[in-house]
Protein backbone atom coordinates (compact mmCIF):
# COMPACT_ATOMS: atom_id res chain seq x y z
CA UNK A 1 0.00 0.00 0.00
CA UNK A 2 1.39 3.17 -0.97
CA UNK A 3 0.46 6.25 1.16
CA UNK A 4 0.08 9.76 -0.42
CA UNK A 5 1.07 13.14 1.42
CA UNK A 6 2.03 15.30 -1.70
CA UNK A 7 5.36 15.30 -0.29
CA UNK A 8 6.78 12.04 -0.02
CA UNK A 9 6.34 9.95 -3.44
CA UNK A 10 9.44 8.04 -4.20
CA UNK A 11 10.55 6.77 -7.68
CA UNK A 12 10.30 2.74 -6.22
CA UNK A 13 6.79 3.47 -5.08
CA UNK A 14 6.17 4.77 -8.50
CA UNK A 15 7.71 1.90 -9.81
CA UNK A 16 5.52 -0.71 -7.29
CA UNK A 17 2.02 1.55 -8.81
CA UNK A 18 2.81 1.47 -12.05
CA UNK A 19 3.92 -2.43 -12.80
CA UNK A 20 3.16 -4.12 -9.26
CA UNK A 21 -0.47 -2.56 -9.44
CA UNK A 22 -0.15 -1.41 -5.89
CA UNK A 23 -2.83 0.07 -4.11
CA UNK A 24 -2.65 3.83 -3.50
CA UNK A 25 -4.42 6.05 -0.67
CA UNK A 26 -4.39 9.81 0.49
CA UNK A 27 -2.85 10.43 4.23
CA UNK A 28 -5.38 11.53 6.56
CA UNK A 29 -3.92 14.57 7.63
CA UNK A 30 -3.18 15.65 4.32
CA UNK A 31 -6.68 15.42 3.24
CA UNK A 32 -7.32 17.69 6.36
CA UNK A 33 -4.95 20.26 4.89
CA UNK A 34 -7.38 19.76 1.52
CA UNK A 35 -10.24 20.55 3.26
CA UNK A 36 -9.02 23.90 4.90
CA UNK A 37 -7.29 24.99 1.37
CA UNK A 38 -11.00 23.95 0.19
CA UNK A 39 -12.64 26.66 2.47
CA UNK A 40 -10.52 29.26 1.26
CA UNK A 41 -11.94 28.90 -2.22
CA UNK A 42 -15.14 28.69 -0.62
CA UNK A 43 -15.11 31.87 1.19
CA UNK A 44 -13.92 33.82 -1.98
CA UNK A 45 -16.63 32.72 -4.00
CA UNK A 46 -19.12 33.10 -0.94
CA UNK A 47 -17.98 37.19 -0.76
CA UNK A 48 -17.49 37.24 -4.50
CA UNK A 49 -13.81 38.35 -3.81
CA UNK A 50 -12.16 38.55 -7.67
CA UNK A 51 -9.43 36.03 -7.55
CA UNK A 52 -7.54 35.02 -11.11
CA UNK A 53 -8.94 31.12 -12.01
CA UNK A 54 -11.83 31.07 -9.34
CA UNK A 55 -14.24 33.43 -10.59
CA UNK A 56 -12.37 34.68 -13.49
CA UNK A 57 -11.94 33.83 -17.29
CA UNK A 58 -8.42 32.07 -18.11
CA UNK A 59 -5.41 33.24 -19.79
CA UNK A 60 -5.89 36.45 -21.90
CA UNK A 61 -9.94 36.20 -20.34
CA UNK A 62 -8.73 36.55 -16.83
CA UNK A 63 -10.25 40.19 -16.73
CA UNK A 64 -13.44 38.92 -17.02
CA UNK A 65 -15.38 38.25 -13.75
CA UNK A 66 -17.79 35.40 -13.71
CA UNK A 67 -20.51 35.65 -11.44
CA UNK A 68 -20.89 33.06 -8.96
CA UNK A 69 -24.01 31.28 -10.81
CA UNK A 70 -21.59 30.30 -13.42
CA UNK A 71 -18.68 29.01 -11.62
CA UNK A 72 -19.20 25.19 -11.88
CA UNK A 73 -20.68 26.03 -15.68
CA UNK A 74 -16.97 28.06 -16.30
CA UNK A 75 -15.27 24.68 -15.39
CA UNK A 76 -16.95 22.84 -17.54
CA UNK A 77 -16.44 24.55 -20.29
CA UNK A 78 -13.11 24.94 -19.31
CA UNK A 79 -12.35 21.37 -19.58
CA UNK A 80 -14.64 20.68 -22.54
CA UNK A 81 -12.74 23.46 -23.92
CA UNK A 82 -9.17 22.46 -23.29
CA UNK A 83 -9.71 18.64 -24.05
CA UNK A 84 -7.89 19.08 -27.84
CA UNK A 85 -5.54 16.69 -27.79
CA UNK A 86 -4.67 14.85 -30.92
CA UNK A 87 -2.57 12.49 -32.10
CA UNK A 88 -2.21 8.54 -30.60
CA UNK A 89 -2.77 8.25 -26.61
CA UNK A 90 -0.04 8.39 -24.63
CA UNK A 91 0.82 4.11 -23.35
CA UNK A 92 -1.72 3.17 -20.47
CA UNK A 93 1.34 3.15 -18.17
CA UNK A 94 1.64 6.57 -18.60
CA UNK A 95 -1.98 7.30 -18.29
CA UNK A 96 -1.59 5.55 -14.79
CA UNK A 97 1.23 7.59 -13.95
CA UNK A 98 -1.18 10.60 -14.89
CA UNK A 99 -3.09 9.58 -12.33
CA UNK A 100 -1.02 9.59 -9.26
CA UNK A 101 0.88 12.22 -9.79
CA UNK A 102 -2.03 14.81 -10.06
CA UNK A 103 -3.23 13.34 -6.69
CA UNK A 104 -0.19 13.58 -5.55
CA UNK A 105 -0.24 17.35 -6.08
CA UNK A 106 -3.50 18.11 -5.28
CA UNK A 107 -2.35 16.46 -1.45
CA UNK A 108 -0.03 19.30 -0.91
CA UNK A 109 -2.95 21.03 -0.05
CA UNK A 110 -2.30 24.44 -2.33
CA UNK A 111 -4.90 24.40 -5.18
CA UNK A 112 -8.04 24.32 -3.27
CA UNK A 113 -10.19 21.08 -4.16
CA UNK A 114 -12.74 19.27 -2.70
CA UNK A 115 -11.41 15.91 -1.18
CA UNK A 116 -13.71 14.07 -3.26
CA UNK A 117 -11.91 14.97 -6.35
CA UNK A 118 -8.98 13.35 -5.04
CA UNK A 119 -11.11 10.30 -3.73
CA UNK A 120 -11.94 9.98 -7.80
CA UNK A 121 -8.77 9.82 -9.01
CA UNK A 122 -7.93 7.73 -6.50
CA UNK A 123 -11.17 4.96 -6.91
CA UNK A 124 -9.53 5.35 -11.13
CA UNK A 125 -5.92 4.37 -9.92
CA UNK A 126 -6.74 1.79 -8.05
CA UNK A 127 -9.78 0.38 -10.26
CA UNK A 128 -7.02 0.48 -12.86
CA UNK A 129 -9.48 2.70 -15.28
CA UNK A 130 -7.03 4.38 -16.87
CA UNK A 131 -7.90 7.50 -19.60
CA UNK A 132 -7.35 7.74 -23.07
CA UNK A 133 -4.97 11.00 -23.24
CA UNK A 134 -4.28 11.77 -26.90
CA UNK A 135 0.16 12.45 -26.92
CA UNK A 136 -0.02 15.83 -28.83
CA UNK A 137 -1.43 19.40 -28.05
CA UNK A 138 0.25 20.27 -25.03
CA UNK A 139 2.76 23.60 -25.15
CA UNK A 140 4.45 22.51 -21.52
CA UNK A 141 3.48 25.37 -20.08
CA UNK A 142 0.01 26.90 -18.51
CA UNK A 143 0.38 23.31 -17.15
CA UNK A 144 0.07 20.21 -19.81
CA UNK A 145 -3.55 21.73 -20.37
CA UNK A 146 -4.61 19.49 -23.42
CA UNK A 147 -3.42 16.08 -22.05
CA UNK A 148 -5.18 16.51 -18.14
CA UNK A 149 -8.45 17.97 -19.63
CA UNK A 150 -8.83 14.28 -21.43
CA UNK A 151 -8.06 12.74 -18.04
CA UNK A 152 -10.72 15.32 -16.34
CA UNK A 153 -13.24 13.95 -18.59
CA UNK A 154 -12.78 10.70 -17.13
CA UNK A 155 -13.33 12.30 -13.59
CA UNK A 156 -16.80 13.80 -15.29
CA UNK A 157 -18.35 10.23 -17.04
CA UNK A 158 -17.42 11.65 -20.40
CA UNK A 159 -14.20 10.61 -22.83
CA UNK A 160 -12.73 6.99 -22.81
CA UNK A 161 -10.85 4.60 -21.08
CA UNK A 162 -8.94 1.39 -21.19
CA UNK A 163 -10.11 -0.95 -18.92
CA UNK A 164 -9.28 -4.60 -18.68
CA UNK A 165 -7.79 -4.95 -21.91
CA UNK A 166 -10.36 -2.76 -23.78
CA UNK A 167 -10.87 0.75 -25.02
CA UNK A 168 -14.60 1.78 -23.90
CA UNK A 169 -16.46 4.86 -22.86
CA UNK A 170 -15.15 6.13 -19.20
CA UNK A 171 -19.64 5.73 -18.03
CA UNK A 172 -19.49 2.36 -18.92
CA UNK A 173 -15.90 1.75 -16.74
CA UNK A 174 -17.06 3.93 -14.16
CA UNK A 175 -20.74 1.70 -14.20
CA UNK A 176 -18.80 -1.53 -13.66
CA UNK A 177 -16.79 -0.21 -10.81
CA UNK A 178 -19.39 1.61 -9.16
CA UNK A 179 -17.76 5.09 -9.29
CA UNK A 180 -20.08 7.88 -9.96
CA UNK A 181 -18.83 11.07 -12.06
CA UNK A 182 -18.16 14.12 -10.42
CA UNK A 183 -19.47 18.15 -10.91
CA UNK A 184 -16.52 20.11 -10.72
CA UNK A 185 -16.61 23.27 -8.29
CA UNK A 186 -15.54 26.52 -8.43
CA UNK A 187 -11.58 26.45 -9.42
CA UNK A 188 -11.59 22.70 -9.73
CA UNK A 189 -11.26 21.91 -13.10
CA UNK A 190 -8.27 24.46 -13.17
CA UNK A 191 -6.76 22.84 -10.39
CA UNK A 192 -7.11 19.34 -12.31
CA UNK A 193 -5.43 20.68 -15.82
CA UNK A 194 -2.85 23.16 -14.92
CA UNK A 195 -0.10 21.48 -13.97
CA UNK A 196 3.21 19.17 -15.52
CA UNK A 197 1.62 15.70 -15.20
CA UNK A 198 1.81 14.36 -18.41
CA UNK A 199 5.61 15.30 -19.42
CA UNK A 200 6.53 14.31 -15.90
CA UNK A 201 4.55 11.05 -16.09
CA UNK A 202 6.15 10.23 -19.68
CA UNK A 203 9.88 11.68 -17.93
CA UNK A 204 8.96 9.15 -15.30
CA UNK A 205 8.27 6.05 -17.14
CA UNK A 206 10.76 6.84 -19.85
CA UNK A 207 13.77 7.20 -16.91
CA UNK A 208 13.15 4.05 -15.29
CA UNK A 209 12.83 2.45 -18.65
CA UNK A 210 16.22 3.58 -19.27
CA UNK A 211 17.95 3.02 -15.81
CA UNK A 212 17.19 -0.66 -16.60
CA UNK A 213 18.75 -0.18 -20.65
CA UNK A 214 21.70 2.06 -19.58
CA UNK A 215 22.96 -1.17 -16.95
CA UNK A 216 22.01 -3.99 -19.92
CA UNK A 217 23.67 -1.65 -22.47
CA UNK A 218 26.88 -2.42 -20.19
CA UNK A 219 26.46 -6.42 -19.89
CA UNK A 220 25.96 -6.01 -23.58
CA UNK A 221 28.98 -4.34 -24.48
CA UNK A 222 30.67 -6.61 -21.91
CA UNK A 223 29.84 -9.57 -24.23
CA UNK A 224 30.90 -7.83 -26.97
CA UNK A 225 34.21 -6.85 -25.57
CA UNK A 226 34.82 -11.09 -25.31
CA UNK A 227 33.67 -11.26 -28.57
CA UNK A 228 36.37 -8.86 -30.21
CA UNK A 229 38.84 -9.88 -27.28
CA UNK A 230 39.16 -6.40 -25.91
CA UNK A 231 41.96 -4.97 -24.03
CA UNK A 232 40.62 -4.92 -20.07
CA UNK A 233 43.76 -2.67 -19.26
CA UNK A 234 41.73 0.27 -19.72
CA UNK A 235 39.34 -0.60 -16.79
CA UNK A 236 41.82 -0.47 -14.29
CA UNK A 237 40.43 1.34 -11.43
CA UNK A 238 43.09 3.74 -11.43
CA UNK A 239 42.84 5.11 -14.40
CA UNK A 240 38.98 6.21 -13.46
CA UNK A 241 40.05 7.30 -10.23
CA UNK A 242 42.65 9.25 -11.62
CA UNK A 243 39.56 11.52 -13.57
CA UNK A 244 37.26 11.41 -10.81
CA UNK A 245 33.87 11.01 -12.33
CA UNK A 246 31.62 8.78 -9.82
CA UNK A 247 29.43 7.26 -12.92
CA UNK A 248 32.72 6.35 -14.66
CA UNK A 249 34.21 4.41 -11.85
CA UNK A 250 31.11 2.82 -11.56
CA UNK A 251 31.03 1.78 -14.94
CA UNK A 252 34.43 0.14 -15.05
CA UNK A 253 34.36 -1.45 -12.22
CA UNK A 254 30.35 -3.24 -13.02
CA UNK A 255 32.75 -3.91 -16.61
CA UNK A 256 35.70 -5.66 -14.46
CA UNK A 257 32.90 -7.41 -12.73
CA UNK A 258 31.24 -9.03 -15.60
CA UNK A 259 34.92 -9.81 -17.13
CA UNK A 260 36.61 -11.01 -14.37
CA UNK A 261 37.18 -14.41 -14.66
CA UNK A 262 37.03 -14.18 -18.24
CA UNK A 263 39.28 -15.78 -20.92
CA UNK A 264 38.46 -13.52 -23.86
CA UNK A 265 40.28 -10.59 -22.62
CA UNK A 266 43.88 -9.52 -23.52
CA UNK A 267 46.09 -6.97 -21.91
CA UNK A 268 47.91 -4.22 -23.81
CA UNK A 269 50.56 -5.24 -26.57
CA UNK A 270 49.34 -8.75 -26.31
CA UNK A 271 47.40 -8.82 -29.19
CA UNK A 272 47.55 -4.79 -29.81
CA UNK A 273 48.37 -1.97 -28.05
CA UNK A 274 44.95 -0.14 -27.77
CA UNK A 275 41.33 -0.93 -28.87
CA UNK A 276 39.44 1.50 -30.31
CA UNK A 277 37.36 4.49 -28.58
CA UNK A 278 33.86 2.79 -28.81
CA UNK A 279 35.54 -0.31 -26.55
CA UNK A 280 37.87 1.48 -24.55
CA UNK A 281 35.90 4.41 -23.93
CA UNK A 282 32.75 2.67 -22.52
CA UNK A 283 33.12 3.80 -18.93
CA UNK A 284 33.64 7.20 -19.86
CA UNK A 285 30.56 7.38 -22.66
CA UNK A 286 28.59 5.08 -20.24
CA UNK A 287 29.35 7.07 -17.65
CA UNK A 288 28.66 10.58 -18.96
CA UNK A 289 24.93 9.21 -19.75
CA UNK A 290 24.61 8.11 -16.18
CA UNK A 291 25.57 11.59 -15.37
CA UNK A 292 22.60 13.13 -17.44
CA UNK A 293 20.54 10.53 -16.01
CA UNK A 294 21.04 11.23 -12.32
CA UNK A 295 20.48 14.57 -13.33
CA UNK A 296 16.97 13.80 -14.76
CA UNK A 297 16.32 11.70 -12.03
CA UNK A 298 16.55 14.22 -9.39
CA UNK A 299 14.44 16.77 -11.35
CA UNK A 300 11.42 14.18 -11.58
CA UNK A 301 12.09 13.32 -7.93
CA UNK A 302 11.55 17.23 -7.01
CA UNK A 303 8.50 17.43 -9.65
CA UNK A 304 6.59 14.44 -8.82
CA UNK A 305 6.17 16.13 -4.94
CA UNK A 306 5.61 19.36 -6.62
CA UNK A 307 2.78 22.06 -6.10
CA UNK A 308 2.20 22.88 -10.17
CA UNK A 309 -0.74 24.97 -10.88
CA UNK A 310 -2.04 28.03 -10.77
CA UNK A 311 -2.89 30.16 -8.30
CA UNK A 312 -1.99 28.77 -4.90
CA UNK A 313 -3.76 28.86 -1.80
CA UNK A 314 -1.90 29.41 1.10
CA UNK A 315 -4.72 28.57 3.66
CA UNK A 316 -2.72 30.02 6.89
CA UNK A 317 -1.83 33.26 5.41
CA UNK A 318 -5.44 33.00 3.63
CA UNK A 319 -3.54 34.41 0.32
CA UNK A 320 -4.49 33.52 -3.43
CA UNK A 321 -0.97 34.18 -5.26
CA UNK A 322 -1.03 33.88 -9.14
CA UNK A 323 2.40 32.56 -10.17
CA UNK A 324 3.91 30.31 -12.57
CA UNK A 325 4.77 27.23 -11.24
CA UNK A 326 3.03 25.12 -14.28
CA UNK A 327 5.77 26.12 -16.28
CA UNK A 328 7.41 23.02 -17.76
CA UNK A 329 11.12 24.03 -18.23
CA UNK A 330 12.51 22.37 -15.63
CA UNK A 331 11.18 18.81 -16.71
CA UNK A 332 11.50 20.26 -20.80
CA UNK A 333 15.84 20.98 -20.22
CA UNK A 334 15.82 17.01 -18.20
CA UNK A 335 14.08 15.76 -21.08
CA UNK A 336 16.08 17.23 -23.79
CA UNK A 337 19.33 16.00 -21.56
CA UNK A 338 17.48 12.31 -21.14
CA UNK A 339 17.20 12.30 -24.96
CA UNK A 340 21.22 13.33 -25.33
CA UNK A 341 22.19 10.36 -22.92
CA UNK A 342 20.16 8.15 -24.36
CA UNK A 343 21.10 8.72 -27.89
CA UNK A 344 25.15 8.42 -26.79
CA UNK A 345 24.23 4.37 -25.55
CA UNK A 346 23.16 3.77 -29.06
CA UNK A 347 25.44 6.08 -31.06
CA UNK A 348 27.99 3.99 -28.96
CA UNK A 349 26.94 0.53 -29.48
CA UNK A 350 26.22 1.27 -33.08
CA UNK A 351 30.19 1.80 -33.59
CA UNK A 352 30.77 -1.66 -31.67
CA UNK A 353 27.77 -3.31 -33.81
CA UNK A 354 29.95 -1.93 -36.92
CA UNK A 355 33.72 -3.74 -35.65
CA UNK A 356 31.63 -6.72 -34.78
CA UNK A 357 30.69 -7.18 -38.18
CA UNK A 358 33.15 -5.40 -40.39
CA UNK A 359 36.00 -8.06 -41.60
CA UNK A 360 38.56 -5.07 -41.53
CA UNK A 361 38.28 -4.10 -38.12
CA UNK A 362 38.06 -7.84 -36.57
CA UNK A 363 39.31 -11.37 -37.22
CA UNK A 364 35.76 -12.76 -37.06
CA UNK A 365 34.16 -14.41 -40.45
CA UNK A 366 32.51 -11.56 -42.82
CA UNK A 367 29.65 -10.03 -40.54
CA UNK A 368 29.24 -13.02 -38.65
CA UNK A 369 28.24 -14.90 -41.65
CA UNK A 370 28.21 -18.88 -41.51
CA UNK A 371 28.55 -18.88 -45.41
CA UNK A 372 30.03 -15.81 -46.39
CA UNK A 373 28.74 -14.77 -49.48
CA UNK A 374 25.76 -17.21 -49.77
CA UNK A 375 24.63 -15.63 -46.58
CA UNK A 376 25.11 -12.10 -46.14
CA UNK A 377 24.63 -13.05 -41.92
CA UNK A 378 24.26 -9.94 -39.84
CA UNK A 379 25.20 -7.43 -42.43
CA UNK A 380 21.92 -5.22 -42.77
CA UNK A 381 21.21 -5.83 -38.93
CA UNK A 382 24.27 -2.95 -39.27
CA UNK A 383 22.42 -0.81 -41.42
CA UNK A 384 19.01 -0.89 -39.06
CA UNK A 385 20.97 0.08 -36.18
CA UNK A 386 22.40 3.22 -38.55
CA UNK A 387 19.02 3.97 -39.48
CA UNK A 388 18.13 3.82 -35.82
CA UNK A 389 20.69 5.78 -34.61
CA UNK A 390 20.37 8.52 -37.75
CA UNK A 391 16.43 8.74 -36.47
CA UNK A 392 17.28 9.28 -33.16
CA UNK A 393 19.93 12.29 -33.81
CA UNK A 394 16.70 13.88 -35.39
CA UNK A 395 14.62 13.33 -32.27
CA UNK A 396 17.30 14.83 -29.99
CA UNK A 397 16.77 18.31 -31.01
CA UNK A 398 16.14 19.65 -27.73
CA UNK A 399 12.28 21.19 -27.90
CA UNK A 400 12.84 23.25 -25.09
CA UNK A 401 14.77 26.06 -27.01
CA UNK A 402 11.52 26.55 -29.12
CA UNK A 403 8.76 28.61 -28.07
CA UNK A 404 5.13 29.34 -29.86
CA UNK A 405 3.53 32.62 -27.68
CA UNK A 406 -0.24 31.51 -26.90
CA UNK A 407 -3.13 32.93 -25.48
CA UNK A 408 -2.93 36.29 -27.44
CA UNK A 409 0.41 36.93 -26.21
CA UNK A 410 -0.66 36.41 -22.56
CA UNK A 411 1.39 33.18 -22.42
CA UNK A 412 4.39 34.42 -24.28
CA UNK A 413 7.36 32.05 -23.66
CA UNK A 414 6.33 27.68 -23.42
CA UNK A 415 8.33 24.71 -22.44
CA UNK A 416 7.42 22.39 -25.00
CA UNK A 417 8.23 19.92 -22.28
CA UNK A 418 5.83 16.99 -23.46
CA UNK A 419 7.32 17.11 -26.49
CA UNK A 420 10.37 16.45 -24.70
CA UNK A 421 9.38 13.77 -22.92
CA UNK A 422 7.76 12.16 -25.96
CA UNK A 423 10.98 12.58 -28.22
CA UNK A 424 13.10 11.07 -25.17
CA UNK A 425 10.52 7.59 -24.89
CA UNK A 426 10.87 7.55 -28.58
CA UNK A 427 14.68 7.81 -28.71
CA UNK A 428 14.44 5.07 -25.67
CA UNK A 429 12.92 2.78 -28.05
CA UNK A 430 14.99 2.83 -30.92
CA UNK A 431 18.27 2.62 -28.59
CA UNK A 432 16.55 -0.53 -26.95
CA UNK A 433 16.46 -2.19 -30.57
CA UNK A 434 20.19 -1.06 -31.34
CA UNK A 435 21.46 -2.72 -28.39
CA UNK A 436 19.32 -5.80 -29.32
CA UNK A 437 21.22 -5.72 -32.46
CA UNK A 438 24.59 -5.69 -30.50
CA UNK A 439 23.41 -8.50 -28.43
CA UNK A 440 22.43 -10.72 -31.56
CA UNK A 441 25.71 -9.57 -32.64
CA UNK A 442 27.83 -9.91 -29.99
CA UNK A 443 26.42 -13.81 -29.18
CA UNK A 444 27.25 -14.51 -32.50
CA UNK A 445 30.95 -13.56 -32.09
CA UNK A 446 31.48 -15.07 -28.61
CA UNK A 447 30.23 -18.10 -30.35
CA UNK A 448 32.55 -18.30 -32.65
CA UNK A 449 35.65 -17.51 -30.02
CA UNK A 450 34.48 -20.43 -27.54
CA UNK A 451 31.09 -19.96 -25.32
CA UNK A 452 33.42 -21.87 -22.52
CA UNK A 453 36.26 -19.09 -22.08
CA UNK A 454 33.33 -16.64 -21.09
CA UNK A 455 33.50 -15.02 -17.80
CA UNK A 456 30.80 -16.45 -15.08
CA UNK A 457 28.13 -13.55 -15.11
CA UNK A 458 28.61 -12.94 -19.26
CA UNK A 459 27.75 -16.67 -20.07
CA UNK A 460 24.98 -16.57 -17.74
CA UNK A 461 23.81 -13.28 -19.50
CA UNK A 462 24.58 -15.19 -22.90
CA UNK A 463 22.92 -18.38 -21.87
CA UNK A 464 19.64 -16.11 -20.68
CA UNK A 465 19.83 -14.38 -24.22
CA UNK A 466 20.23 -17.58 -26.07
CA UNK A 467 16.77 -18.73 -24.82
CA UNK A 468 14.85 -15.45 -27.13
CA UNK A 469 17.01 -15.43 -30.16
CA UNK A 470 18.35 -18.82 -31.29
CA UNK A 471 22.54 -19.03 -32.82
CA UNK A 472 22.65 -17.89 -36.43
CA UNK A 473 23.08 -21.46 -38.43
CA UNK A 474 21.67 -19.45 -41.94
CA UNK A 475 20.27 -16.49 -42.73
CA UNK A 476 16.68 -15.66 -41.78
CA UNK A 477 14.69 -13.08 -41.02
CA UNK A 478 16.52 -11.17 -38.36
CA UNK A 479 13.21 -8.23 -37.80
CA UNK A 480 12.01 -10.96 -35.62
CA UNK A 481 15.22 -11.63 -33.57
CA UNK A 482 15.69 -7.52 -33.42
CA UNK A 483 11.97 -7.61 -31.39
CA UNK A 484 12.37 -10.43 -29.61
CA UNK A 485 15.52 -8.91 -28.14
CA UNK A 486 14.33 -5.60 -26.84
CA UNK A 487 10.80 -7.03 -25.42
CA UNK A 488 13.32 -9.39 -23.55
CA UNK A 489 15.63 -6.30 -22.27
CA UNK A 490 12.20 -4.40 -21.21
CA UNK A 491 10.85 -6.93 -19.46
CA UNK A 492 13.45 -8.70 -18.12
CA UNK A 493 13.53 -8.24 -14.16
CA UNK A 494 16.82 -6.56 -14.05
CA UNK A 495 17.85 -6.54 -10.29
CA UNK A 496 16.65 -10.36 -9.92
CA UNK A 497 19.01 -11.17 -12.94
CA UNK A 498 22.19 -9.43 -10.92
CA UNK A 499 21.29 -10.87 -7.72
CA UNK A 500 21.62 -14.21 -9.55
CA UNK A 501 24.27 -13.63 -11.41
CA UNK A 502 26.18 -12.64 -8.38
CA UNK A 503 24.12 -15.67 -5.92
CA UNK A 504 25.64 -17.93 -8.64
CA UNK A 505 29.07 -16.78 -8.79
CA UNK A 506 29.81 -16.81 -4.93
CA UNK A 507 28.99 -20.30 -5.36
């Protein structure tokens, strides 16, 4: 059971809601702080106070005063309004995430909500009814505005969900699981859409999706390091101390680790005096990514707890400030830096892909071929990890340095953060299948240098990988091998694989 307070939501508990399906409540006493941030809203429609986004228009509108028949009819056209997206939805994992983290927010106790609304996110969580949220339409900033009015919908009996392995109409979800839709109240439906919850829930999913492909990226290129008999010289510890980079130490020493016992190395001058960058660089490319993804992981860390829309309540002070804290840019620049990282894993394994398979830069047969010539072997498994790799150089632009003014100038510099975060789960993808490639690859060339000189923990990784994708005896088609592959690195339980790995090699 995960407990929410608006200030204490961890990445692992994340992690346990999104794949473990854990069940998620609000902390008592911070629906107690809802309720008195609740009043305040209360008592400013009640004295028909003019406060920006409770009895206001929005954006350029927020001149006009609405009287306070209209309120609850101003947030529904709000959301009706605002729910533009376009495009495919976002993956139901991420919908999920959309879920808890606007809770999440709403617990800090700052934008003035009924409890109830909470409860309804909540009862969706945990009923796992999870909105359809079309990807595109979102600007970053005035809070992901498209994206959360398509989850709001949900909260109101209108739009769609998926539910239990189907797309339906949110009524018929919310029928089956007893829920009953909401009215939204004065400043509600603002409260529910302004905020950073759908690039932070895509930054969330896509990080710990990469965590797990940045570590396997590094058992990979351990296996191909035995496959083109690499020089493990350049791991000694010293050498990384000597720089001083954390991440890069790190990375050698998990490479030493792998290697350690294993016969496929050579030291310097035995067979040559240096390998080439894209072997002998890998803890400090490796560890430059892990750099950029600590970084990103401490700006979700700080967002996910975050108070994001707009105004605030500050219930002891009873103050209404109108400030800008749904501005994306601080997710948008860890995006753009997630997509960088990631990119470099791929750009990097493409290179050792390319000396796996080139006869010119290894003594292996022609790309791995078992009949070179009459089988052209993993030759144009090279060219989709090119392809790959050009693709994702395209989708690293950072989108944070552009922005479209909106509103009639009243919202004059955006974030473009979703874009971002889409870009950066897109690059994730493609790097996923390069490194599959380099797998296939790298199997192939161990293989032919003797499966029993392999160190402990890279034969067990070999022997794991050998169950999805079969030895190359003839050519076939290799799309199939590619897919298998990655679904095997995303699903694969990651930490249970090390802890046996390292169980088994005590013994």
């Amino acid at each position: 059971m995960v407990v929410l307070t608006g200030h204490t939501l961890t990445l692992e508990e994340v992690k346990q809601v999104l794949y473990r399906d854990e069940l998620v409540i609000a902390s008592k006493e911070s629906m107690e702080v809802v309720e008195r941030s609740r009043g305040a809203v209360e008592e400013i429609v009640e004295n028909q106070k003019i406060v920006y986004g409770i009895n206001t228009g929005f954006g350029k509108f927020s001149d006009v005063l609405i009287h306070a028949d209209d309120v609850e009819e101003l947030q529904w056209n709000l959301i009706h309004s605002h729910a533009c997206g376009v495009g495919e939805p976002f993956p139901e994992v991420v919908s999920r995430a959309m879920l808890l983290l606007r809770a999440n927010a709403l617990l800090k106790g700052y934008s003035g909500v009924r409890p109830v609304v909470i409860e309804r996110l909540l009862d969706l969580l945990n009923a796992k009814i999870h909105p359809v949220i079309p990807q595109q339409g979102s600007l970053g900033a005035s809070g992901d505005l498209a994206p959360l009015s398509h989850l709001t919908l949900v909260l109101l009996g209108e739009g769609e969900v998926f539910y239990r392995g189907r797309r339906l109409p949110a009524i018929e979800a919310l029928a089956k699981e007893g829920i009953a839709p909401l009215t939204l109240k004065a400043k509600e439906g603002l409260a529910l859409i302004n905020g950073t919850q759908a690039m932070t829930a895509m930054g969330i999913v896509g990080y710990l999706e990469a965590e797990q492909l940045a570590y396997e990226s590094e058992a990979i290129a351990a296996l191909t390091f035995e496959g083109l008999r690499g020089i493990i010289d350049a791991f000694d510890e010293r050498v990384h101390l000597a720089r001083g980079y954390n991440q890069q130490i790190e990375v050698a020493a998990r490479i030493r680790d792998y290697l350690a016992d294993s016969q496929l190395t050579t030291r310097q001058g035995e067979l040559r005096v240096q390998d080439a960058y894209s072997l002998r660089c890998i803890p400090q490319v490796h560890g430059a990514s892990w750099q950029a993804l600590d970084y990103v992981k401490e700006k979700l860390e700080i967002e996910m707890n975050a108070a994001t829309d707009n105004p605030l309540i500050f219930e002891n002070e009873a103050k209404v400030i109108s400030g800008g804290n749904f501005h994306g840019q601080p997710i948008a620049l860890a995006m753009d830096f997630m997509k960088i990282a990631i990119s470099e894993l791929a750009n990097i394994s493409e290179r050792r892909i390319e000396r796996l398979v080139n006869p010119q830069l290894n003594d292996l047969p022609p790309f791995l071929s078992p009949a070179p010539g009459l089988q052209s072997g993993a030759m144009i498994m090279q060219y989709a990890a090119a392809s790959l790799v050009s693709e994702n150089k395209t989708l690293a632009h950072p989108a944070s340095v552009d922005s479209i003014p909106s509103s009639a100038n009243q919202e004059d510099h955006v974030s473009m953060g979703t874009i971002a975060s889409r870009h950066a789960y897109a690059i994730l993808q493609n790097t996923r299948r390069v490194l599959a490639i380099e797998l296939i690859c790298a199997m192939q060339a161990v293989e032919y240098r003797g499966v029993e000189k392999m160190g402990t923990k890279t034969r067990m990784f070999y022997e794991a990988a050998r169950k999805v994708v079969p030895s190359i005896t003839k050519d076939r088609v290799f799309s199939n091998d590619i897919e298998a592959a990655a679904r095997w690195l995303k699903t694969l339980d990651w930490p249970a694989f090390v802890k046996k790995m390292t169980t088994t090699n005590q013994h």
